[in-house]
N, C-alpha and C. Protein backbone atom coordinates (compact mmCIF):
# COMPACT_ATOMS: atom_id res chain seq x y z
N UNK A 1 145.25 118.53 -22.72
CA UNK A 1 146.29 117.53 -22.94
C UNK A 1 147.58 118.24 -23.36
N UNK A 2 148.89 118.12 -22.49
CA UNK A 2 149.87 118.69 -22.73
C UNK A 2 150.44 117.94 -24.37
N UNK A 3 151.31 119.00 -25.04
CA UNK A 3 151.95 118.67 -26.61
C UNK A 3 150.78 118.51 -27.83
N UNK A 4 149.78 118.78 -27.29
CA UNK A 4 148.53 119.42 -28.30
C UNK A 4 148.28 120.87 -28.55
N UNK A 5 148.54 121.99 -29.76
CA UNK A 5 148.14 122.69 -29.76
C UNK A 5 146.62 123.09 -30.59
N UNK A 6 146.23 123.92 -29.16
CA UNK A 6 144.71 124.20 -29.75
C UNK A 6 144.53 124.83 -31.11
N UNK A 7 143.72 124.62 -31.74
CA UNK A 7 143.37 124.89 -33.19
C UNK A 7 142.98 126.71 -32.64
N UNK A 8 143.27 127.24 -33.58
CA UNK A 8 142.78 129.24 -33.33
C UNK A 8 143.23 129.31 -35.13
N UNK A 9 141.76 129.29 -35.46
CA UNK A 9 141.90 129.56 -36.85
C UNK A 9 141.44 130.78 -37.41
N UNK A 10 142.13 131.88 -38.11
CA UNK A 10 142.08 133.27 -38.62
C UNK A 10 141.29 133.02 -39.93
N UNK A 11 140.13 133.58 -39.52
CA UNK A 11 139.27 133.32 -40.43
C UNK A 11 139.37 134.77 -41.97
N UNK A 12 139.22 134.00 -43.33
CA UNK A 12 139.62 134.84 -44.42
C UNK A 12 138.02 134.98 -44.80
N UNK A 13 137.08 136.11 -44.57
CA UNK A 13 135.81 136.21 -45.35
C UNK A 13 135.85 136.69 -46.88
N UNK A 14 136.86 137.15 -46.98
CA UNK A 14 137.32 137.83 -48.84
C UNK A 14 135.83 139.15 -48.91
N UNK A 15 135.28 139.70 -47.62
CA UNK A 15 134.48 140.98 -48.05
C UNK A 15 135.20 141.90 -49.29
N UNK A 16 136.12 142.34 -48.76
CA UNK A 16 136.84 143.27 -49.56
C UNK A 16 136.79 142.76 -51.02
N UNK A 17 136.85 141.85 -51.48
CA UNK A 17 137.05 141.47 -53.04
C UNK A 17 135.55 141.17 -53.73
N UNK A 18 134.64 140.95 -52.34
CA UNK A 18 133.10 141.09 -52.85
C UNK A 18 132.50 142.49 -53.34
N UNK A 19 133.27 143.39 -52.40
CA UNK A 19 132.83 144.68 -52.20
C UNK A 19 133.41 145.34 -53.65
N UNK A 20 134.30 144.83 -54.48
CA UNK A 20 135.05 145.19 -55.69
C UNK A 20 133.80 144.72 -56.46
N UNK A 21 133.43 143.75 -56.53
CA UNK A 21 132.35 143.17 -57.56
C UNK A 21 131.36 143.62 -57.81
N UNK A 22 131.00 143.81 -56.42
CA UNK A 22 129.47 144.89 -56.31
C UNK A 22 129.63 145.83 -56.84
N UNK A 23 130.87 146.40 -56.86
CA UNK A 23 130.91 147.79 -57.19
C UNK A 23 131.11 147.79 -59.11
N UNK A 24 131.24 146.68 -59.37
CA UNK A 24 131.57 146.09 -60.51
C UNK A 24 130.26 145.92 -61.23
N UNK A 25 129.49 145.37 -60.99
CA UNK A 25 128.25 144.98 -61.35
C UNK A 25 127.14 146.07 -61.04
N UNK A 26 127.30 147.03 -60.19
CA UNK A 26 126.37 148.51 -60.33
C UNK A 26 126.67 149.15 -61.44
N UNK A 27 128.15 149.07 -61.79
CA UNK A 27 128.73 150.15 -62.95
C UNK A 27 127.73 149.22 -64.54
N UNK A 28 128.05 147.88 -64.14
CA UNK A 28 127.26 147.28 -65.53
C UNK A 28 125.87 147.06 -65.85
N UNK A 29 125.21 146.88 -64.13
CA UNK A 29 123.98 146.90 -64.17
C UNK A 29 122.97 147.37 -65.59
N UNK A 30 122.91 148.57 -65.60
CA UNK A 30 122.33 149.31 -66.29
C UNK A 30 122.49 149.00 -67.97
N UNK A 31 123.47 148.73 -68.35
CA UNK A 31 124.16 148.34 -69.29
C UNK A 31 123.56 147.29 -70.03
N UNK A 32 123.97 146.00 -69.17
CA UNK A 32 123.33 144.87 -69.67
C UNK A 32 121.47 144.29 -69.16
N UNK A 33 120.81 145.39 -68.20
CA UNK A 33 119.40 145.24 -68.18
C UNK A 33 118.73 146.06 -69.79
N UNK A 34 119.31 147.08 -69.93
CA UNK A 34 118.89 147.96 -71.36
C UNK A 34 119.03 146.97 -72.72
N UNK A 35 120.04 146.51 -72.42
CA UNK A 35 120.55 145.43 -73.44
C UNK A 35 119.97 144.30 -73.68
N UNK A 36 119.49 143.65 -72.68
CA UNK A 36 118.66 142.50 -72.13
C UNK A 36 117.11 143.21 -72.73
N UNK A 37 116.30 144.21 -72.26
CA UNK A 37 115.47 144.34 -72.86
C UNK A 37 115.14 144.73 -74.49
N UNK A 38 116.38 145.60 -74.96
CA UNK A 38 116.38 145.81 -76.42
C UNK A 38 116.45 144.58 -77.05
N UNK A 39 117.21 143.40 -76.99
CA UNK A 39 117.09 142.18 -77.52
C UNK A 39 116.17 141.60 -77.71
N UNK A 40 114.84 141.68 -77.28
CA UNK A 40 113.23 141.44 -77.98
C UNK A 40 113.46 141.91 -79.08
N UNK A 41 113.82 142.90 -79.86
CA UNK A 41 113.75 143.37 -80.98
C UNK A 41 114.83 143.12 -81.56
N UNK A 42 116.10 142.13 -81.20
CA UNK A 42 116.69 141.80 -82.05
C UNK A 42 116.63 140.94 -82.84
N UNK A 43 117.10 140.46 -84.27
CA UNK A 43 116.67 138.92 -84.63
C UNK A 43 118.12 138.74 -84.98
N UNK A 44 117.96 137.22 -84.73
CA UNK A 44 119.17 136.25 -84.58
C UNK A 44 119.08 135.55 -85.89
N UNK A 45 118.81 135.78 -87.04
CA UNK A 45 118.49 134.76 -88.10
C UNK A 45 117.35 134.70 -88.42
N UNK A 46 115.99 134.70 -87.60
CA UNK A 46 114.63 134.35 -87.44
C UNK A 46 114.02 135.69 -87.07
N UNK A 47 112.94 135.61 -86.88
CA UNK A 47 112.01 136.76 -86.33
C UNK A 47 112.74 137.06 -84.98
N UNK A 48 112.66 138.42 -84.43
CA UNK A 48 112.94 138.73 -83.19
C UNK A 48 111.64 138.46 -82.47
N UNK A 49 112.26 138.15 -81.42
CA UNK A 49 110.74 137.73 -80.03
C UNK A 49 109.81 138.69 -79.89
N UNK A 50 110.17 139.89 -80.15
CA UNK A 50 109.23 140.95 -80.24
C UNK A 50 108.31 140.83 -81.32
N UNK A 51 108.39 140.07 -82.59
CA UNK A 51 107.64 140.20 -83.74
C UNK A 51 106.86 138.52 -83.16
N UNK A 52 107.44 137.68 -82.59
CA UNK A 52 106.60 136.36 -82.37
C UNK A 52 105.77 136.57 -81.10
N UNK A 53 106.27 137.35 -80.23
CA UNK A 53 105.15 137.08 -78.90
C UNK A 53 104.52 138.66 -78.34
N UNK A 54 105.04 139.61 -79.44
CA UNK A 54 104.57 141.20 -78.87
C UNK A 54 105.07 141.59 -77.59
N UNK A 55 104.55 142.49 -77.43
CA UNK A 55 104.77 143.41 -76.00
C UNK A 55 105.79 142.44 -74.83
N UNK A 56 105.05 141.59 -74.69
CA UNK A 56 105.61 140.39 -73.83
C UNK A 56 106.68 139.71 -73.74
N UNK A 57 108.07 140.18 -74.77
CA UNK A 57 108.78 139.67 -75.08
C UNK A 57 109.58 140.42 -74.28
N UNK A 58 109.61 142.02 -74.65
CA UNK A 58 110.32 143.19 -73.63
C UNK A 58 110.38 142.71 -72.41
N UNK A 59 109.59 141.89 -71.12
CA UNK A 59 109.73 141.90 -70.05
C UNK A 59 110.49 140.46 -69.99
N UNK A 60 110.16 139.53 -70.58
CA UNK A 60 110.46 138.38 -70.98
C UNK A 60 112.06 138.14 -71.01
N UNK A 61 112.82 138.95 -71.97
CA UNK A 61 113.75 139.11 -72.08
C UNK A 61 114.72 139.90 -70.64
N UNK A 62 113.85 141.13 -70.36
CA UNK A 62 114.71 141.70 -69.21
C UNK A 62 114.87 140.98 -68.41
N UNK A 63 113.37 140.10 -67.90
CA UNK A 63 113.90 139.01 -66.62
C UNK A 63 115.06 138.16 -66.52
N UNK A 64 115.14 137.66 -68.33
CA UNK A 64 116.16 136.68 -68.63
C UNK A 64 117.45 137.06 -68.61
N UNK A 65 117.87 138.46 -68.38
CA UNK A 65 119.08 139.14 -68.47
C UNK A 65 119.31 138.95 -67.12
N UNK A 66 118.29 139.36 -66.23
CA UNK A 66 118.23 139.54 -64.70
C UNK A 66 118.40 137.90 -63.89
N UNK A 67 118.43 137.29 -64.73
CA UNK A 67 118.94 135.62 -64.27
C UNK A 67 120.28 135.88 -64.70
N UNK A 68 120.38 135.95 -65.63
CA UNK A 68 121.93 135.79 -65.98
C UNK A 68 122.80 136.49 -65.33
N UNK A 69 122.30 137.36 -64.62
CA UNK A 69 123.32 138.57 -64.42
C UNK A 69 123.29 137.86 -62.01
N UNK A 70 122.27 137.35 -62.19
CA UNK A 70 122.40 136.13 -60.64
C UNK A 70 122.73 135.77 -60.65
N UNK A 71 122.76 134.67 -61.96
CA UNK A 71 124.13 133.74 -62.09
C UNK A 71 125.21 133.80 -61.92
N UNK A 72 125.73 134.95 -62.66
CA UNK A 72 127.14 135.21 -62.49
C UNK A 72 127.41 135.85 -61.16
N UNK A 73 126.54 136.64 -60.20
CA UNK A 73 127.07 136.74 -58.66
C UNK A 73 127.14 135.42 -57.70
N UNK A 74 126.48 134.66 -58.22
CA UNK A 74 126.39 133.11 -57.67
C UNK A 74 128.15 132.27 -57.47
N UNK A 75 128.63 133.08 -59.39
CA UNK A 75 129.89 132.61 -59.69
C UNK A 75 130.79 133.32 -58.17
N UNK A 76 130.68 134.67 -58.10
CA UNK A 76 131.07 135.26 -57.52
C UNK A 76 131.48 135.04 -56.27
N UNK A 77 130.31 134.58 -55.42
CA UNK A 77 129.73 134.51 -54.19
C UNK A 77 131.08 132.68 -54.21
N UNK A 78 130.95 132.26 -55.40
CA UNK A 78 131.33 130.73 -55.11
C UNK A 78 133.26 131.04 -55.11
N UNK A 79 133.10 131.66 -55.70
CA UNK A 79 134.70 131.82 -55.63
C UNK A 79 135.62 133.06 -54.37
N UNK A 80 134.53 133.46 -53.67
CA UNK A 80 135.14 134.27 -52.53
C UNK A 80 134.61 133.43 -51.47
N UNK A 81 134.03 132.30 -51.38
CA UNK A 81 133.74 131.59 -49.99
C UNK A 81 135.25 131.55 -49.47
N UNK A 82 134.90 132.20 -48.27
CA UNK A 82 135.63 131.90 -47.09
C UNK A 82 136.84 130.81 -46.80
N UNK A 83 137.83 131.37 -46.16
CA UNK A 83 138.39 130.05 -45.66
C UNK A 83 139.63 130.44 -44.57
N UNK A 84 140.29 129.42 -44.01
CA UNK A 84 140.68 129.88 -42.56
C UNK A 84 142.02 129.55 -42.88
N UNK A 85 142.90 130.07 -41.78
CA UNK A 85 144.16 129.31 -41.66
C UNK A 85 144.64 129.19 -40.18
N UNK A 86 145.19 128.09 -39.67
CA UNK A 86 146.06 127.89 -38.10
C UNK A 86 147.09 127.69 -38.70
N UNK A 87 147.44 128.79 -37.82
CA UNK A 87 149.13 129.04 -37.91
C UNK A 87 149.95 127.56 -36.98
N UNK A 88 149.38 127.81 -36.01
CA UNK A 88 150.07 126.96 -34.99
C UNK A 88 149.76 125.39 -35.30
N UNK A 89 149.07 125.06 -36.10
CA UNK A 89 148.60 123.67 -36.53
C UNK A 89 149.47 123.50 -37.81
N UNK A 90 150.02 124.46 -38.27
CA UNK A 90 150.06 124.68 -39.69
C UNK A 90 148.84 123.62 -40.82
N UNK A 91 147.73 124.54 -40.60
CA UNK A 91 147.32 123.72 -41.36
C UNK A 91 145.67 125.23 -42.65
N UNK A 92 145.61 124.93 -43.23
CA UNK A 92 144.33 126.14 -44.27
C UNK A 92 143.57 125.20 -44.66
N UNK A 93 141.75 126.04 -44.25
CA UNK A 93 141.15 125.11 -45.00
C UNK A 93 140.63 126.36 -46.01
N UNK A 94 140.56 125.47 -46.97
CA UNK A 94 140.62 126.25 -48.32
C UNK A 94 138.90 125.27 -48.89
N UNK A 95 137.92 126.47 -49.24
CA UNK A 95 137.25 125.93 -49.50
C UNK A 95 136.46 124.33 -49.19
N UNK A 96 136.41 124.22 -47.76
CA UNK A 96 135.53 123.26 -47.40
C UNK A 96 136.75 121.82 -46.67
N UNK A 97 137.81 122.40 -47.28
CA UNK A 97 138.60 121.09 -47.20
C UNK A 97 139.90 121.80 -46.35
N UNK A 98 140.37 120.75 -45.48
CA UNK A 98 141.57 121.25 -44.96
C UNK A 98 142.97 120.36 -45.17
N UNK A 99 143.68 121.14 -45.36
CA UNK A 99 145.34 120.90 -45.72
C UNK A 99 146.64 121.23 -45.42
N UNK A 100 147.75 120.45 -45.10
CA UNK A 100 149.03 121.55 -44.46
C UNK A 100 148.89 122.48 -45.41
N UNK A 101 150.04 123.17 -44.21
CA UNK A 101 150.70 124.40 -45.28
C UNK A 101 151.63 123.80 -46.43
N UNK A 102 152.27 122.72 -45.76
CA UNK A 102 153.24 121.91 -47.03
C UNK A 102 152.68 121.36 -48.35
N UNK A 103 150.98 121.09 -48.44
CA UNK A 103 150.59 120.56 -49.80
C UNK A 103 150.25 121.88 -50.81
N UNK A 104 150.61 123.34 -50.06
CA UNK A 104 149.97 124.45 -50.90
C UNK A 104 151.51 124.44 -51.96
N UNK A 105 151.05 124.60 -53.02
CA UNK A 105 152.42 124.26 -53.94
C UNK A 105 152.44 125.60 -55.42
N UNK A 106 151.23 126.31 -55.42
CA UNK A 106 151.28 127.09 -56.16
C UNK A 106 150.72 128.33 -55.84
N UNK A 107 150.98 129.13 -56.66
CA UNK A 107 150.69 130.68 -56.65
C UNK A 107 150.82 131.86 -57.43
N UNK A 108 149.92 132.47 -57.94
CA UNK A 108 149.77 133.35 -59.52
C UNK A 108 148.78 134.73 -59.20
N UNK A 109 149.35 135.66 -59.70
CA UNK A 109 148.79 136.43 -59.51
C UNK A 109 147.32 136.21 -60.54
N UNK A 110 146.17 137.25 -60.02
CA UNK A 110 144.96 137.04 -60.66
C UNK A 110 144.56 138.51 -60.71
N UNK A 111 144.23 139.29 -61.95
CA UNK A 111 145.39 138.21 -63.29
C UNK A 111 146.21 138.79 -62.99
N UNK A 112 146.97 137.89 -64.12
CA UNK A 112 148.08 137.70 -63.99
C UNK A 112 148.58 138.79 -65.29
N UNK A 113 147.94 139.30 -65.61
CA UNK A 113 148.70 140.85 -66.31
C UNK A 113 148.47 142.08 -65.39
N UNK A 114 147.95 141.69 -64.13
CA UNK A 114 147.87 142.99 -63.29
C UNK A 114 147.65 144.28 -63.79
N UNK A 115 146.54 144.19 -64.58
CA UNK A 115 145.49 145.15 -65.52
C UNK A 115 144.23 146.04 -64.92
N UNK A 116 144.44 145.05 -63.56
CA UNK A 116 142.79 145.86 -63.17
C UNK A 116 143.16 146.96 -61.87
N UNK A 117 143.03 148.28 -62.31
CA UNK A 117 143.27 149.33 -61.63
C UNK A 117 141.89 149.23 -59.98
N UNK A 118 141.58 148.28 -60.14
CA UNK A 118 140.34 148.45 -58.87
C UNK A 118 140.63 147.21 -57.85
N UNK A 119 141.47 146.10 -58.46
CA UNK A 119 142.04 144.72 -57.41
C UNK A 119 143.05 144.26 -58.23
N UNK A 120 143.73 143.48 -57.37
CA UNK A 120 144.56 142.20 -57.71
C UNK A 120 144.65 141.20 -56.92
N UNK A 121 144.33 140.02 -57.13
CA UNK A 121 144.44 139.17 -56.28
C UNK A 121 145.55 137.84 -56.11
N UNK A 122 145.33 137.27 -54.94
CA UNK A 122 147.10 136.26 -55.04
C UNK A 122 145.82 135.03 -55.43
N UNK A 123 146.16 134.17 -56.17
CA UNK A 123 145.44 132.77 -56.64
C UNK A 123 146.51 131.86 -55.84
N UNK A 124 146.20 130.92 -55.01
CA UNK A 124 147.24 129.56 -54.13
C UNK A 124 146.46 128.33 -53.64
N UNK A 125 147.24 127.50 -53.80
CA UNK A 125 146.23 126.36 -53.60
C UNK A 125 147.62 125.12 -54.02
N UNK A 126 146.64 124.23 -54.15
CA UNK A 126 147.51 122.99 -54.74
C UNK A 126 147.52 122.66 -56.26
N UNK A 127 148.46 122.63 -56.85
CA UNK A 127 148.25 122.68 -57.97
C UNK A 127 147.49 121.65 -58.83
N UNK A 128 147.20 120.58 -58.11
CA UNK A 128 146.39 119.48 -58.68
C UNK A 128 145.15 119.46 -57.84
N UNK A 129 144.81 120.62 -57.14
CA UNK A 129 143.59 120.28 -56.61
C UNK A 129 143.26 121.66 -55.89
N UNK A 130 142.21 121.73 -54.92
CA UNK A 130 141.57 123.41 -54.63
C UNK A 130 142.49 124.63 -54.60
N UNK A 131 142.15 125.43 -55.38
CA UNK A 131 142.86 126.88 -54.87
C UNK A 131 142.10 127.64 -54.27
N UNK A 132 142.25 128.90 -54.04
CA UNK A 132 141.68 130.01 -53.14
C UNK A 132 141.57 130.81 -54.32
N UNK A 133 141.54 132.04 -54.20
CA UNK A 133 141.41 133.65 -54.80
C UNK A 133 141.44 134.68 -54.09
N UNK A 134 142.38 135.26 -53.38
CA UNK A 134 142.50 136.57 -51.91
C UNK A 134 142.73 137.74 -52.86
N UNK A 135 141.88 138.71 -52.49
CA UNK A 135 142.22 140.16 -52.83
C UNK A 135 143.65 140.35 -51.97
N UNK A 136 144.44 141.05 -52.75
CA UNK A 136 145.66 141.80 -51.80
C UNK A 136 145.83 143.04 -52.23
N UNK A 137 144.96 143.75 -53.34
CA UNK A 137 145.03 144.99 -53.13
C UNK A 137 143.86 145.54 -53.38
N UNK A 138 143.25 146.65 -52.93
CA UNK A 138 142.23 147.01 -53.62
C UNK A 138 142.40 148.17 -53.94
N UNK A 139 142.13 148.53 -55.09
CA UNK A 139 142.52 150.00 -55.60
C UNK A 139 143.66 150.26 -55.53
N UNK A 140 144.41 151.12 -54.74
CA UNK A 140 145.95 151.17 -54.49
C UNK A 140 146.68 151.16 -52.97
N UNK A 141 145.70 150.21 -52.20
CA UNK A 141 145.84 150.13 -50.98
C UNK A 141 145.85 148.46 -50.78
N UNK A 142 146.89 147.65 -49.46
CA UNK A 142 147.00 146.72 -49.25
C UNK A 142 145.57 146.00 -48.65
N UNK A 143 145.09 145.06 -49.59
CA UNK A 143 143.66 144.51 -48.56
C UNK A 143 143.70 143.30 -47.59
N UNK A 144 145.08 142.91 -47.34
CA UNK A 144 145.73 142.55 -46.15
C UNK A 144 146.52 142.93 -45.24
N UNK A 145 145.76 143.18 -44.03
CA UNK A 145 146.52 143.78 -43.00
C UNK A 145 146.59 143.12 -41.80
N UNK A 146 147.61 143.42 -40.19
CA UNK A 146 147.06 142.30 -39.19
C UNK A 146 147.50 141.22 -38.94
N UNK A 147 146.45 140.79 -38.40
CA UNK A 147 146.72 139.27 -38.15
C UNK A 147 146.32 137.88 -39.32
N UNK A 148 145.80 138.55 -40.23
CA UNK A 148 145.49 137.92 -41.23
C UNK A 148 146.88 137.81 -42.29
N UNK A 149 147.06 139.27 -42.48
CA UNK A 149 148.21 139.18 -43.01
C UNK A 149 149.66 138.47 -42.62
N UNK A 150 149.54 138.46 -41.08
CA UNK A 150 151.22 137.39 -40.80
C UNK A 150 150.33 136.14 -40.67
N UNK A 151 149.26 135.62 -40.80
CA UNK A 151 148.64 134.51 -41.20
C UNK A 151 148.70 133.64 -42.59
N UNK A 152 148.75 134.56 -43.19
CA UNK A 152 149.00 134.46 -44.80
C UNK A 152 150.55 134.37 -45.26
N UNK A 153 151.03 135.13 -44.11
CA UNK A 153 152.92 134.97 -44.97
C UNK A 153 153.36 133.39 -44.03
N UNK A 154 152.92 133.20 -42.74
CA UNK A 154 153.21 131.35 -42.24
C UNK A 154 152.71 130.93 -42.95
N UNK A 155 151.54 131.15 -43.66
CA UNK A 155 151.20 130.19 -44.83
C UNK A 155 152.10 130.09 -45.85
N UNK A 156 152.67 130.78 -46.34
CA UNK A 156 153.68 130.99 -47.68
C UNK A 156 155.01 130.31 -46.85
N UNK A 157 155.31 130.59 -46.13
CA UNK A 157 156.58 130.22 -45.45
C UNK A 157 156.60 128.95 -45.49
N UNK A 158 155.87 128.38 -44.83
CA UNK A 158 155.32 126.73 -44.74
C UNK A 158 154.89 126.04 -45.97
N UNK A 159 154.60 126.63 -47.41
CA UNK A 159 154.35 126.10 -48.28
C UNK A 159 155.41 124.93 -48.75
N UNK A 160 155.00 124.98 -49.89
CA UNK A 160 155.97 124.06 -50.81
C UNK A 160 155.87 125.11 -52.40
N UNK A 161 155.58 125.85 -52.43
CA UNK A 161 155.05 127.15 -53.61
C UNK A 161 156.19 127.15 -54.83
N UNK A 162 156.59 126.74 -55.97
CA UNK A 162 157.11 126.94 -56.78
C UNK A 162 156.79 127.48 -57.95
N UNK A 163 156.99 128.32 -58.98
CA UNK A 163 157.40 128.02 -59.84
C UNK A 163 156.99 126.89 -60.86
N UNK A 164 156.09 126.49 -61.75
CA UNK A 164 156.05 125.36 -63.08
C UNK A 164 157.21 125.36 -63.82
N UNK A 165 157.66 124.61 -64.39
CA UNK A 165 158.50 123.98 -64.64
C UNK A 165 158.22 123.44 -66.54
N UNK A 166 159.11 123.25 -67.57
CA UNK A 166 158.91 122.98 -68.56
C UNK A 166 159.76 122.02 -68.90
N UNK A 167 159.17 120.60 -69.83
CA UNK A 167 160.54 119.84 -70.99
C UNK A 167 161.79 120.40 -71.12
N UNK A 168 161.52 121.67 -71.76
CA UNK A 168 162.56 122.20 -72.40
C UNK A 168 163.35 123.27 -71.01
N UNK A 169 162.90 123.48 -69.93
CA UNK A 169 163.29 124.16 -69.09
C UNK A 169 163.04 123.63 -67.58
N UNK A 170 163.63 122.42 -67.57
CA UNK A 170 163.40 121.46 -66.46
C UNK A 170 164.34 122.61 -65.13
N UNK A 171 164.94 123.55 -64.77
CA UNK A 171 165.14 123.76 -63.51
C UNK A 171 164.67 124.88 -63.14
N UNK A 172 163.63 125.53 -64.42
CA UNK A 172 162.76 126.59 -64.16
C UNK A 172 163.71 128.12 -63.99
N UNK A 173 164.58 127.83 -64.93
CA UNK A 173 165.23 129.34 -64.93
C UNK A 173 164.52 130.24 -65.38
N UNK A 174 163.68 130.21 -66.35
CA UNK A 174 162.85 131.04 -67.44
C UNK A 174 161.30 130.77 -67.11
N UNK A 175 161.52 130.50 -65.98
CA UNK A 175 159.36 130.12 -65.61
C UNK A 175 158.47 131.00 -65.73
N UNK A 176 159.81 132.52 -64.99
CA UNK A 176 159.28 133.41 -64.69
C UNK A 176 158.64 133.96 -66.16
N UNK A 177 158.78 133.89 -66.87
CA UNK A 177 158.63 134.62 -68.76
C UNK A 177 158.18 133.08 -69.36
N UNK A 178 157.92 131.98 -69.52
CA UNK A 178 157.37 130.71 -69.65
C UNK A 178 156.23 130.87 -69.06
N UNK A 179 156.09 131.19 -67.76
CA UNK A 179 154.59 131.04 -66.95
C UNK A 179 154.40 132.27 -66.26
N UNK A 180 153.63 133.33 -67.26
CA UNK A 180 153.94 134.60 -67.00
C UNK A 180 152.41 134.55 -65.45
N UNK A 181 153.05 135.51 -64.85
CA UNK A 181 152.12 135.44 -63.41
C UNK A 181 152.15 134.69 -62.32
N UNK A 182 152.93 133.56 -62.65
CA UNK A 182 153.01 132.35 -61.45
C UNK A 182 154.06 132.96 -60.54
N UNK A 183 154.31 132.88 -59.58
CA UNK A 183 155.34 133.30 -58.67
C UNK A 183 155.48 131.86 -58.00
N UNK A 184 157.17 132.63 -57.01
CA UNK A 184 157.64 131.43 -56.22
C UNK A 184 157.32 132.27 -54.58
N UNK A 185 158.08 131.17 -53.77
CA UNK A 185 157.54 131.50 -52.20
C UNK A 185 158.25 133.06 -52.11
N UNK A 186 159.31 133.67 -52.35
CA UNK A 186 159.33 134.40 -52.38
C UNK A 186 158.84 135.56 -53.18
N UNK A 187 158.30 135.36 -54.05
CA UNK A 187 157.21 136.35 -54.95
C UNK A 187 156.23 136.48 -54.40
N UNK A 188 155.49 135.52 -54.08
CA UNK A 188 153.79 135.02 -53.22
C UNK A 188 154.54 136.33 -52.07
N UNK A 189 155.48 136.13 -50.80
CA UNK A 189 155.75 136.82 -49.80
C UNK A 189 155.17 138.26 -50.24
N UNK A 190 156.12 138.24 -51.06
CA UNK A 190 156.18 139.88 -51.36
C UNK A 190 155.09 140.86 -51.85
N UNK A 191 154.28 140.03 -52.56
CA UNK A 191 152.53 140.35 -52.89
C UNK A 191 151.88 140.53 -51.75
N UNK A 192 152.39 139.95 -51.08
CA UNK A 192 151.10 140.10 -49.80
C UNK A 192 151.89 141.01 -48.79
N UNK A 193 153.07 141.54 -48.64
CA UNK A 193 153.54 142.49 -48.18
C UNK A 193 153.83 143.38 -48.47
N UNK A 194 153.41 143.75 -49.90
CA UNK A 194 153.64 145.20 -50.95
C UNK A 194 152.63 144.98 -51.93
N UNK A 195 152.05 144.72 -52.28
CA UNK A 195 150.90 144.56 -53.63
C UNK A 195 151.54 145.32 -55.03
N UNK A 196 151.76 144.66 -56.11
CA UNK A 196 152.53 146.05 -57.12
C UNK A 196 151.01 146.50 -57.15
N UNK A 197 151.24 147.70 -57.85
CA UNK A 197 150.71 148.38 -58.44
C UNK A 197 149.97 147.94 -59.74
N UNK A 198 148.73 148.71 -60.39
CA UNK A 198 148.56 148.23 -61.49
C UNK A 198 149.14 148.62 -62.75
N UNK A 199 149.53 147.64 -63.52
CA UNK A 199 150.42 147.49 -64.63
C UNK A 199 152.05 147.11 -64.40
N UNK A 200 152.55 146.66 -62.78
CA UNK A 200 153.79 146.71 -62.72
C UNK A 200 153.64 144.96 -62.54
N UNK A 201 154.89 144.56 -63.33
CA UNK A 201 154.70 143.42 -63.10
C UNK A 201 155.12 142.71 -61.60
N UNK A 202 154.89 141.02 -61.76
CA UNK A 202 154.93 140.61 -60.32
C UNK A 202 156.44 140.38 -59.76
N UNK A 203 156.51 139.94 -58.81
CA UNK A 203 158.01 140.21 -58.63
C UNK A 203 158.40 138.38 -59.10
């Protein structure tokens, strides 16, 4: 049908920011399984589990570390799901749901003290409703490149991305130092076409 354009959606898997985690959670592994099993022998107020159930407490406990520590890749796994964008539709689905580019209205670096020498990521979404989480750097290299990457700046282009706003600072001169990390459409741009560095702030 002529004046229809076909949907061709650039799909975002976020590997790269999984691949940070993993690498995140080998370094702690060890850490919190040792920890997890020494805690039979800790006491919290009461007898330690080691003095109420013996031997059995040691494995008891490690397993229970070894849930917790699923759990939190579960967190993981839930906050790098996937999501697409058509350029030519202008439209991103962000977590399960799809939306113009015009309802995406915010954007912050994560975090937003740009502390972590191993990622940084752009946080965007709507501000009253789903955001995303995209790695854009990993280590000291851009983890957007391509066609993903001029996928991601029509997305910014097409936004509505501001800046929060305060009572006392209704035209958002001072947002930038008020709402430290949030960026505007031109800040968001520039993250995803230069990544700072870690410890430099955002633009």
């Amino acid at each position: 049908m002529q004046g229809v354009t076909e949907a061709h959606w650039v799909e975002f898997d976020d590997e790269p920011k999984r691949r940070v985690f993993r690498a995140r959670f080998r370094r702690a592994m060890p850490f919190f399984l040792v920890f997890g099993a020494a805690s039979a022998f800790l006491s919290r107020g009461g007898e330690a589990p080691f003095q109420t159930w013996g031997w059995i407490a040691v494995p008891i406990c490690f397993a229970g570390t070894g849930l917790i520590l699923a759990a939190l890749w579960g967190v993981v796994l839930l906050q790098t799901r996937p999501f697409a964008i058509d350029v030519g539709r202008q439209r991103v689905r962000m977590r399960g749901r799809t939306v113009a580019f015009s309802d995406v209205d915010v954007a912050e670096l994560d975090p937003f003290t740009n502390n972590e020498p191993d990622m940084l990521s752009l946080r965007f979404g709507r501000r009253r409703g789903r955001k995303v989480s995209l790695l854009v750097r990993e280590g000291r290299e851009p983890a957007i490149t391509g066609e993903r990457r001029d996928a991601l700046l029509a997305l910014i282009a097409g936004s509505s991305i501001t800046r929060p706003s305060s009572p006392y600072d209704p035209k958002g001169t001072f947002a930038r130092f008020n709402f430290p990390g949030t960026l505007d459409k031109a800040g968001a741009a520039s993250v995803v076409d230069d990544p700072p560095q870690v410890d430099q702030s955002g633009p």
